[in-house]
Protein backbone atom coordinates (compact mmCIF):
# COMPACT_ATOMS: atom_id res chain seq x y z
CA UNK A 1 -5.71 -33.92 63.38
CA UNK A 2 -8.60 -35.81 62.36
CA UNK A 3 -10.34 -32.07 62.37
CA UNK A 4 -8.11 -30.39 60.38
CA UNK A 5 -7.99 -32.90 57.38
CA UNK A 6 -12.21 -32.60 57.71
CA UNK A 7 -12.31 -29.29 56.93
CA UNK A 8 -9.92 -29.60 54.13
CA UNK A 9 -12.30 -29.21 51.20
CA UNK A 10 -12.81 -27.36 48.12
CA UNK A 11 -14.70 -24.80 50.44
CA UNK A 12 -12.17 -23.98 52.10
CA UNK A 13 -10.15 -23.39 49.32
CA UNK A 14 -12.56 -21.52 47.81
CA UNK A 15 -12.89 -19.03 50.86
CA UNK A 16 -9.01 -18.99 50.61
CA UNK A 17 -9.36 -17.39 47.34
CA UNK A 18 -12.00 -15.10 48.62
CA UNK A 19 -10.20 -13.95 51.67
CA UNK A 20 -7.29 -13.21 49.59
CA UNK A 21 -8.60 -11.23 46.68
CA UNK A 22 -8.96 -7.74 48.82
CA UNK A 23 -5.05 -8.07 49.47
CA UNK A 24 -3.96 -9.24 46.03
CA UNK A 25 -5.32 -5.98 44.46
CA UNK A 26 -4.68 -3.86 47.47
CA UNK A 27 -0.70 -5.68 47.71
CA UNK A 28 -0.58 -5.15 43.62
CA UNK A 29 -1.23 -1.40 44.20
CA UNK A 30 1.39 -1.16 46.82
CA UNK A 31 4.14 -2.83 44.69
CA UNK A 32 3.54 0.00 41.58
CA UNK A 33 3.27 2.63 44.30
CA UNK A 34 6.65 1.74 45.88
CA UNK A 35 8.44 0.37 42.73
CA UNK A 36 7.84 3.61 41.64
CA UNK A 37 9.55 4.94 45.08
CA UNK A 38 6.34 6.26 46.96
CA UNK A 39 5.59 4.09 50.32
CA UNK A 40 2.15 4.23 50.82
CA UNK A 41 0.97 3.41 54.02
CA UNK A 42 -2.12 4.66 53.18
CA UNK A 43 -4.05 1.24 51.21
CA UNK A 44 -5.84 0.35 54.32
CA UNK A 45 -7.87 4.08 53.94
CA UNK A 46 -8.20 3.93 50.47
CA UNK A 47 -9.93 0.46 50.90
CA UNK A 48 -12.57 1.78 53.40
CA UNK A 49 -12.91 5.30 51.18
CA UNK A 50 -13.45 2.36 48.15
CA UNK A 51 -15.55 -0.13 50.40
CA UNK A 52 -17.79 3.05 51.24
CA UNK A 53 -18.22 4.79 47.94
CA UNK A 54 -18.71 1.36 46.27
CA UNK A 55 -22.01 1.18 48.64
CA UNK A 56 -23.09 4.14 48.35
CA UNK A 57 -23.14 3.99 44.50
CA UNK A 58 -24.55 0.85 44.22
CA UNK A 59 -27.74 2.35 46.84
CA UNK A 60 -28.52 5.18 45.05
CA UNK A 61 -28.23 3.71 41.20
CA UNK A 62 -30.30 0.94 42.44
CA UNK A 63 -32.58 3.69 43.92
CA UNK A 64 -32.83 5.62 40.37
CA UNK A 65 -33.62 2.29 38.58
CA UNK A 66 -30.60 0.53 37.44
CA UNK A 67 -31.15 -2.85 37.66
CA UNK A 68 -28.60 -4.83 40.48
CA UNK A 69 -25.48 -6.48 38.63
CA UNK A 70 -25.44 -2.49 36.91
CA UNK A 71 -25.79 -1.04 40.31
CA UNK A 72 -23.54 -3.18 41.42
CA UNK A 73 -20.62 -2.74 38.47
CA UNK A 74 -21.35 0.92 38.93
CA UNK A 75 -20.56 1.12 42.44
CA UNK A 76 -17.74 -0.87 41.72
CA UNK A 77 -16.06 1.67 39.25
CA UNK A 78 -16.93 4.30 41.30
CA UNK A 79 -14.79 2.97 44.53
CA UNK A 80 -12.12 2.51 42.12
CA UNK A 81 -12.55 6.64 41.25
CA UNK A 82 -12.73 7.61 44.74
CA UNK A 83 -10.00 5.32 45.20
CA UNK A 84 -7.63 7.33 43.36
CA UNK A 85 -8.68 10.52 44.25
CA UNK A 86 -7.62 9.51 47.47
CA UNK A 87 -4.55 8.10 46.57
CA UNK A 88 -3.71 11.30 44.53
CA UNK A 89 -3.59 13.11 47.88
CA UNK A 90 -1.16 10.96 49.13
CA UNK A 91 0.65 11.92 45.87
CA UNK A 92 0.65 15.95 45.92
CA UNK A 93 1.54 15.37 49.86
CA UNK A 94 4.26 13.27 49.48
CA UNK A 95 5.83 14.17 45.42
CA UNK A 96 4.78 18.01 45.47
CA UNK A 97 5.56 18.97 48.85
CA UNK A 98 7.90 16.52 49.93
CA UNK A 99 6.43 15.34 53.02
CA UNK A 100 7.15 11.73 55.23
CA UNK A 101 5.53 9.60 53.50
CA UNK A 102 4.39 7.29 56.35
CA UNK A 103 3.15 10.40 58.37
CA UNK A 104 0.87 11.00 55.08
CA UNK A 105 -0.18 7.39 54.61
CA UNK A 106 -1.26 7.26 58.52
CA UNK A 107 -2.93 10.68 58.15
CA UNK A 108 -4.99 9.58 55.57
CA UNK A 109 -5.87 6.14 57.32
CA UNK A 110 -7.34 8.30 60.16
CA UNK A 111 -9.45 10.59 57.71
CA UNK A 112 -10.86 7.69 56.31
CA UNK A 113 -12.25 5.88 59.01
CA UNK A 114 -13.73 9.11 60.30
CA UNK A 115 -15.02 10.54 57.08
CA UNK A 116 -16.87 7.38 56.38
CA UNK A 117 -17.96 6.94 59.56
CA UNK A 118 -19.17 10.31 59.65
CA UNK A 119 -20.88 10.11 55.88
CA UNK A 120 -22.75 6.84 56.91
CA UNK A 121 -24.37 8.54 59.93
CA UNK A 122 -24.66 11.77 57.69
CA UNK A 123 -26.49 10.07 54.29
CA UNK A 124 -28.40 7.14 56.04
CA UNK A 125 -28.73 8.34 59.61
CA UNK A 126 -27.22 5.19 61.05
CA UNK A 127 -23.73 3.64 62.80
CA UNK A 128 -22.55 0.50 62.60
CA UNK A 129 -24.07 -0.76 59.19
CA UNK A 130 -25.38 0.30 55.73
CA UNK A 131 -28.40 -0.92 54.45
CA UNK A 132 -28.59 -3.65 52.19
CA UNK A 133 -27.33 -3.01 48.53
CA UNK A 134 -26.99 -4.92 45.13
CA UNK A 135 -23.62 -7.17 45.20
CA UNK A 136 -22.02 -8.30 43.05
CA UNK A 137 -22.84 -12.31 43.78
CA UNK A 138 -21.06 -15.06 42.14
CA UNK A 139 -20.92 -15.86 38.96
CA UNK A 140 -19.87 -19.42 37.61
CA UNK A 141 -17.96 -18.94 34.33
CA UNK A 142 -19.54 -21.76 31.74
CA UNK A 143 -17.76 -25.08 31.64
CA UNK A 144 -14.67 -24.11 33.53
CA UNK A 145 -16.98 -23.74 36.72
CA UNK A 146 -17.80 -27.53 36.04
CA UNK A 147 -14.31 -29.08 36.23
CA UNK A 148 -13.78 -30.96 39.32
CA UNK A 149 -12.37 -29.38 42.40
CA UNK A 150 -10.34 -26.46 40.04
CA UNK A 151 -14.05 -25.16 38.94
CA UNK A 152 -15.30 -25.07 42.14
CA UNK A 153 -12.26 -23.44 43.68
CA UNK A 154 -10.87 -20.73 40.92
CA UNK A 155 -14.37 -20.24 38.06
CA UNK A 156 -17.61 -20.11 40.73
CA UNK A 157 -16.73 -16.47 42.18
CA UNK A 158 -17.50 -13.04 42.14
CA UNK A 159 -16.28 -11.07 39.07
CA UNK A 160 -14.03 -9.59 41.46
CA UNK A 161 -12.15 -12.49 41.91
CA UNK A 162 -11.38 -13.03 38.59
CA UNK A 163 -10.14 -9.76 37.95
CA UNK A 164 -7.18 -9.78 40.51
CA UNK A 165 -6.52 -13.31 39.26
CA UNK A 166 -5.94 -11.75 35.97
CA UNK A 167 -3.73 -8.48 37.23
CA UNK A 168 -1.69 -10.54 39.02
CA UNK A 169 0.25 -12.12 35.52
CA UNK A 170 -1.12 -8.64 33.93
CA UNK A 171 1.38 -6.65 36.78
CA UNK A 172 4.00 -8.73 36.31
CA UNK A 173 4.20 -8.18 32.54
CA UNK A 174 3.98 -4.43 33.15
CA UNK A 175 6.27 -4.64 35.71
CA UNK A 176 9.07 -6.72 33.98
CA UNK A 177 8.27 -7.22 30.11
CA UNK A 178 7.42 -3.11 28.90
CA UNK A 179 9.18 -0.27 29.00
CA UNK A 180 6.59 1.48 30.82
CA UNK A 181 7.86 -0.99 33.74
CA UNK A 182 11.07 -0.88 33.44
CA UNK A 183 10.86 3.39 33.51
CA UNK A 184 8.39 2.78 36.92
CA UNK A 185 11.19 0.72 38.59
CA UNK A 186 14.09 3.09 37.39
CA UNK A 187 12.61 6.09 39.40
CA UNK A 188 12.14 4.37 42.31
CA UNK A 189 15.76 2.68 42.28
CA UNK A 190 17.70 5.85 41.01
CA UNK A 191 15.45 8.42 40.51
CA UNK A 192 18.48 11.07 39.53
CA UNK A 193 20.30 8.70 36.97
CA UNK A 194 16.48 8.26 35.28
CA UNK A 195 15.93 11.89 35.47
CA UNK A 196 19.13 12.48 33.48
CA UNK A 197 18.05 10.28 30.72
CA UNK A 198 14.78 12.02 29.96
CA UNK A 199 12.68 9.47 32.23
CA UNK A 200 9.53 12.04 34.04
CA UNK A 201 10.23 10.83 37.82
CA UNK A 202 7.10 13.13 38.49
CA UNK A 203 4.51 11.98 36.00
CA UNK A 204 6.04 8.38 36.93
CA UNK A 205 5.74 8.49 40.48
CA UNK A 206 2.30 9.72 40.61
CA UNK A 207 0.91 7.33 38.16
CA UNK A 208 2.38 4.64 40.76
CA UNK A 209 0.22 6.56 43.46
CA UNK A 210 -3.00 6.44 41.36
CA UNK A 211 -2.69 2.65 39.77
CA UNK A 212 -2.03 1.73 43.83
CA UNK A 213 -5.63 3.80 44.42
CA UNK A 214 -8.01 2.13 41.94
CA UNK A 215 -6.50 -0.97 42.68
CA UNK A 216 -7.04 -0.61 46.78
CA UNK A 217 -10.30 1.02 45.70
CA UNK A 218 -11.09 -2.05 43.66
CA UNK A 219 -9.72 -4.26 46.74
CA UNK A 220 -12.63 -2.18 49.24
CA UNK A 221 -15.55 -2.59 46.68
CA UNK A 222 -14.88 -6.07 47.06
CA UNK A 223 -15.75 -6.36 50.94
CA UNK A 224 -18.67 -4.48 50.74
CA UNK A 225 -19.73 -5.57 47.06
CA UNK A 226 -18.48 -9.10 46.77
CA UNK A 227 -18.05 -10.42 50.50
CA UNK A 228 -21.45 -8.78 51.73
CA UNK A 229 -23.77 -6.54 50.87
CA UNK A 230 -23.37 -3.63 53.24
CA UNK A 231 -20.69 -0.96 54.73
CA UNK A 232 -19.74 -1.74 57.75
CA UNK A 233 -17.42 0.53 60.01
CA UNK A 234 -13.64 0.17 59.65
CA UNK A 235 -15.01 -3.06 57.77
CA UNK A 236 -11.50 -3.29 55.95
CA UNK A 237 -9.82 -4.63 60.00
CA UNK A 238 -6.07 -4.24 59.17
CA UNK A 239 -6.61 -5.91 55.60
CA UNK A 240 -4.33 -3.06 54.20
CA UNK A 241 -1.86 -3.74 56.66
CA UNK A 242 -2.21 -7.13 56.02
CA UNK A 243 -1.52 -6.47 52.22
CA UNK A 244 1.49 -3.80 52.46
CA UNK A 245 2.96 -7.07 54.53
CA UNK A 246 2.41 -9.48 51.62
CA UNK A 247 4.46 -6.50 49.48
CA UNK A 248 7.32 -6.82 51.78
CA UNK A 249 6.77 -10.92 51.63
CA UNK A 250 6.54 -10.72 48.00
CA UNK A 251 9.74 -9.26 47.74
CA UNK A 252 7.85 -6.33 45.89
CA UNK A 253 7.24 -8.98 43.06
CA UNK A 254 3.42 -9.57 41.93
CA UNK A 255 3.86 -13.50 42.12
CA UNK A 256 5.69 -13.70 45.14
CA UNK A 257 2.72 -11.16 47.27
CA UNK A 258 0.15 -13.15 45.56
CA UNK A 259 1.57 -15.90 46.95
CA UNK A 260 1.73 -14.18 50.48
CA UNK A 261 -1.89 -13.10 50.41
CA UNK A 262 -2.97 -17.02 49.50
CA UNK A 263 -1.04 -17.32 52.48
CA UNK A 264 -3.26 -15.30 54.78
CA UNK A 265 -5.76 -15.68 53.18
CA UNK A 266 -5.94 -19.38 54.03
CA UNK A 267 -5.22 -18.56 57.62
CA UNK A 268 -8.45 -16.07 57.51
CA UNK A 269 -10.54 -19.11 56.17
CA UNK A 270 -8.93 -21.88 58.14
CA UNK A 271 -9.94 -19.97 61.34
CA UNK A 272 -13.60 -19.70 60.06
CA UNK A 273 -13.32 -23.18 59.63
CA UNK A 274 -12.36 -24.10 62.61
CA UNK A 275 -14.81 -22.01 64.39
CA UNK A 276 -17.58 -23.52 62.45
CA UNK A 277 -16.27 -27.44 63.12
CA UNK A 278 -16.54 -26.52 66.39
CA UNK A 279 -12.76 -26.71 67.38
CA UNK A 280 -11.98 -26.21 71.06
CA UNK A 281 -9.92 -23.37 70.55
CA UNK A 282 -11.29 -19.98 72.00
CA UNK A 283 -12.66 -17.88 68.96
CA UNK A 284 -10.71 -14.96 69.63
CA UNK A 285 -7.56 -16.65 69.23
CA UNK A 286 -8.69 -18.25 65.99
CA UNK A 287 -10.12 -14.76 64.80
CA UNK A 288 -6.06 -13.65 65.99
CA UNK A 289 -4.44 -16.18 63.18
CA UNK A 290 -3.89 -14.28 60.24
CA UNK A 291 -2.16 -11.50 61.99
CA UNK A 292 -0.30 -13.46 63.79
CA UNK A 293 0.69 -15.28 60.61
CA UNK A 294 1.61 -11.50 59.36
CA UNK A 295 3.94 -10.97 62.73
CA UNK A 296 5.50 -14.88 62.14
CA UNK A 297 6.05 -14.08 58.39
CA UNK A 298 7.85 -10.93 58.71
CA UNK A 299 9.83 -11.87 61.95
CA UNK A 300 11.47 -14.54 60.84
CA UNK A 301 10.83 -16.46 56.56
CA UNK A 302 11.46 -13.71 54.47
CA UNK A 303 14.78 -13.42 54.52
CA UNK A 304 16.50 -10.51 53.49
CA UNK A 305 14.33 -8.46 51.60
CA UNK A 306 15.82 -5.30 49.92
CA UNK A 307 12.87 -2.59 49.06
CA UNK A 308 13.68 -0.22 46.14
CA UNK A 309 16.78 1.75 46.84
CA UNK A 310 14.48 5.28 46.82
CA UNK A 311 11.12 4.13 48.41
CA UNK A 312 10.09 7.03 50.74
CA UNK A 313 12.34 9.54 49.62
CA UNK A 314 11.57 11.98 48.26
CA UNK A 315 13.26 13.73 45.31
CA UNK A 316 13.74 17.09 43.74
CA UNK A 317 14.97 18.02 40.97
């Protein structure tokens, strides 16, 4: 006990923020994908595709002379680009030609971790890791950064950070408070009755897809970008899983799967903690907490949790 209240510190809090920032943005996309009445399975791929691209961008702008924090910011957009091109295939598969949506989400996982596997051997002739790139490194935000404990938790981290702070009340507007949200969440409750008013299920559904994409491609710029420096291999480790649970958690609401992903997020850092305090606890259970946190979560303190009425099926007009 006397352990666990030592590595209680603003640290840890602040690498509970960090550690959930990939699933807030990846979990936001998911909740406009499937409000919208597309399940998409498919955020953990489109966070490697993102974590990739978002590498490789930052390399080769760096190489041609842009200084770092605009490598950096360019790689950044770029993931979120890539991320929605591959998010729009999920899109034509599953809107256009009607196909199980799951089966297209899990397809696209598997091209992911090949294709970038395959490009990182291809463009810089090695496995395992990328070289070294600019990041996008902290960034203390003037006098909020200095208040105690909140500064050093919330205003002294990567730019990343603060942006899926900011979507999170930004979705929920959308979401709740704009027409624009209330048509998303009408086609993916009762598509026909939205069709009948004049409501685009189509143009709806796949701008659902796409938001989800530059949001998980935001969400895998931020692992190799923000986290580290480098692309590693299937460097995204069930994080999109981990995220399409907090959607479920969340109760497809933007506060309640930000809440979720603070959630594991704090069991990611915890364990690091604990590893690092030297707990005697075998690593490889610690490094097992967060998805076992997932399992726990799901099994049993969620309740009943209704998704929309349409998610993952598909409609024709």
């Amino acid at each position: 006990m006397e352990i666990l209240f030592s590595v209680l510190t603003v640290s840890l809090f602040a690498a509970t923020i960090r550690s959930a920032t990939p699933l807030v943005l990846a979990a936001l996309g998911g909740i406009f994908s499937e409000r919208s009445g597309i399940v998409n399975i498919a955020l953990e791929g489109i966070m490697l595709i993102g974590a990739f691209f978002a590498m490789m961008i930052s390399f080769y702008a760096n190489q041609y002379g842009l200084p770092p924090l605009v490598s950096a910011l360019t790689g950044m957009v770029g993931a979120m680009v890539f991320g929605f091109l591959i998010s729009m295939i999920h899109a034509v598969v599953s809107i256009r030609f009607r196909a199980d949506q799951v089966v297209g989400g899990v397809a696209i996982n598997i091209l992911a971790l090949g294709l970038t596997g395959f490009l990182l051997q291809l463009i810089f002739e090695t496995s395992g890791n990328s070289p070294s790139v600019p990041n996008l490194a902290a960034m203390p935000i003037p006098i909020l950064a200095s208040i105690p404990i909140l500064g050093g938790i919330f205003f002294n981290q990567s730019p990343i950070v603060y942006v899926a702070l900011l979507a999170v009340p930004i979705s929920s507007f959308v979401l709740f408070r704009t027409p624009l949200g209330l048509r998303l969440r009408a086609v993916g409750e009762h598509p026909k009755a939205a069709d009948t008013v004049g409501v685009n299920v189509f143009r709806l559904r796949y701008l659902g897809v796409g938001l989800s994409g530059v949001l998980a491609g935001l969400a895998g710029s931020y692992l190799s970008l923000g986290q580290l420096n480098i692309f590693t291999e299937n460097m995204t480790n069930g994080r999109g899983f981990i995220a399409l649970a907090a959607v479920i958690f969340g109760k497809w609401n933007p506060w309640g799967a930000f809440g979720a992903c603070l959630l594991f997020g704090f069991a990611d850092a915890i364990q690091i903690s604990l590893q690092n305090a030297g707990v005697n606890i075998p690593s490889d259970f610690l490094l097992m907490l967060p998805y076992i946190l997932t399992l726990v979560a799901l099994a049993g303190f969620i309740g009943r949790s209704r998704p929309p009425a349409a998610a993952g099926v598909s409609y024709e007009k």
